[in-house]
C-alpha atoms as a PDB file:
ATOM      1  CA  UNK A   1     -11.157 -56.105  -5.891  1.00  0.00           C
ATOM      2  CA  UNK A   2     -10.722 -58.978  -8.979  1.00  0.00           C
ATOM      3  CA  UNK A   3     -10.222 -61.664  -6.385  1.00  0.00           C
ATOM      4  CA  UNK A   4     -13.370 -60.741  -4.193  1.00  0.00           C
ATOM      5  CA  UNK A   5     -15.611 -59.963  -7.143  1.00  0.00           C
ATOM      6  CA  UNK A   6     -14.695 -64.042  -8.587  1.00  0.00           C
ATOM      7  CA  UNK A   7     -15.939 -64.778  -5.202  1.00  0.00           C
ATOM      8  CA  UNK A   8     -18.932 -67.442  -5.842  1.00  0.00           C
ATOM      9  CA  UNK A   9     -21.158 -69.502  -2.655  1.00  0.00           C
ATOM     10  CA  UNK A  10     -18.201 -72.272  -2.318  1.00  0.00           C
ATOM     11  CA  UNK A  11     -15.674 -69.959  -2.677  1.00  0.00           C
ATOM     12  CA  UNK A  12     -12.439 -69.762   0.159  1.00  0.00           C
ATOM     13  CA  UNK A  13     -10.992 -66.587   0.739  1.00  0.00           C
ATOM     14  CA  UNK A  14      -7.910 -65.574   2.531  1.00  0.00           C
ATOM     15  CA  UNK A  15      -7.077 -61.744   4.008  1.00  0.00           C
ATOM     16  CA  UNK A  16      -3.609 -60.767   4.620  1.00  0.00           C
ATOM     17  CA  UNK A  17      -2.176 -58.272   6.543  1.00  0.00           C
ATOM     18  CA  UNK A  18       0.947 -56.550   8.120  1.00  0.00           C
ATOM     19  CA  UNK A  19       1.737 -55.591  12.093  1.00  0.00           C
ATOM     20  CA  UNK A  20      -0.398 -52.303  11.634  1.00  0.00           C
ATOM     21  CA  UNK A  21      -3.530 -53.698  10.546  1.00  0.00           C
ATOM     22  CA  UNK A  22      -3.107 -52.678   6.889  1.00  0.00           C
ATOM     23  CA  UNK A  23      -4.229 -55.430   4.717  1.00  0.00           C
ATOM     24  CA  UNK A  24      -1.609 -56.431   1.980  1.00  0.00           C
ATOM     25  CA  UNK A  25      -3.872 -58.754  -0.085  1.00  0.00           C
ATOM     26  CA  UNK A  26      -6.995 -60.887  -0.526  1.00  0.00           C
ATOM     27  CA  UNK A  27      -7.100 -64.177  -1.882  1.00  0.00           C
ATOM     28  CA  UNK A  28      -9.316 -66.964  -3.259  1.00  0.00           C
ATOM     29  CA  UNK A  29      -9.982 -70.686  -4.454  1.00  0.00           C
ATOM     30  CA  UNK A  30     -13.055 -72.555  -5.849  1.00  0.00           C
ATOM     31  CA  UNK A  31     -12.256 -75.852  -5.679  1.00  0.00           C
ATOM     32  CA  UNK A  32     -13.997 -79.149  -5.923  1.00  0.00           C
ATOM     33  CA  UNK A  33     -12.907 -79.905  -2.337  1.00  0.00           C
ATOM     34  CA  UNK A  34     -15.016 -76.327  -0.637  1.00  0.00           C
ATOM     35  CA  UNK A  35     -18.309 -78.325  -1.833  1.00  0.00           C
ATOM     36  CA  UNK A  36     -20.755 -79.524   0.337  1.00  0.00           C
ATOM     37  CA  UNK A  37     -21.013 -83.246   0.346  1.00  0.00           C
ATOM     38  CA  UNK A  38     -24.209 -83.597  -1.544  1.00  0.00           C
ATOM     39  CA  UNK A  39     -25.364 -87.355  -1.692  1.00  0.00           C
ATOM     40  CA  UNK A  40     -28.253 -88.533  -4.245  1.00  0.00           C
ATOM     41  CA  UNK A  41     -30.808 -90.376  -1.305  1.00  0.00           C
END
């Protein structure tokens, strides 16, 4: 629950899970590099 509630709009977030359809964790990054290109016209 920690890594979904530092979720923010550009974050990335990765599920993880076994044979049996059990997920084993959840995973995030907010990085520079998820931003939208935003260019000053």
């Amino acid at each position: 629950m920690d890594a979904v509630n530092a979720l923010n709009d550009f974050s990335y977030i990765v599920f993880r899970w076994i044979a049996n359809g059990d997920c084993t964790s959840v995973g995030n990054s907010t990085q520079s590099i998820y931003l939208p290109n935003l260019k000053d016209n």
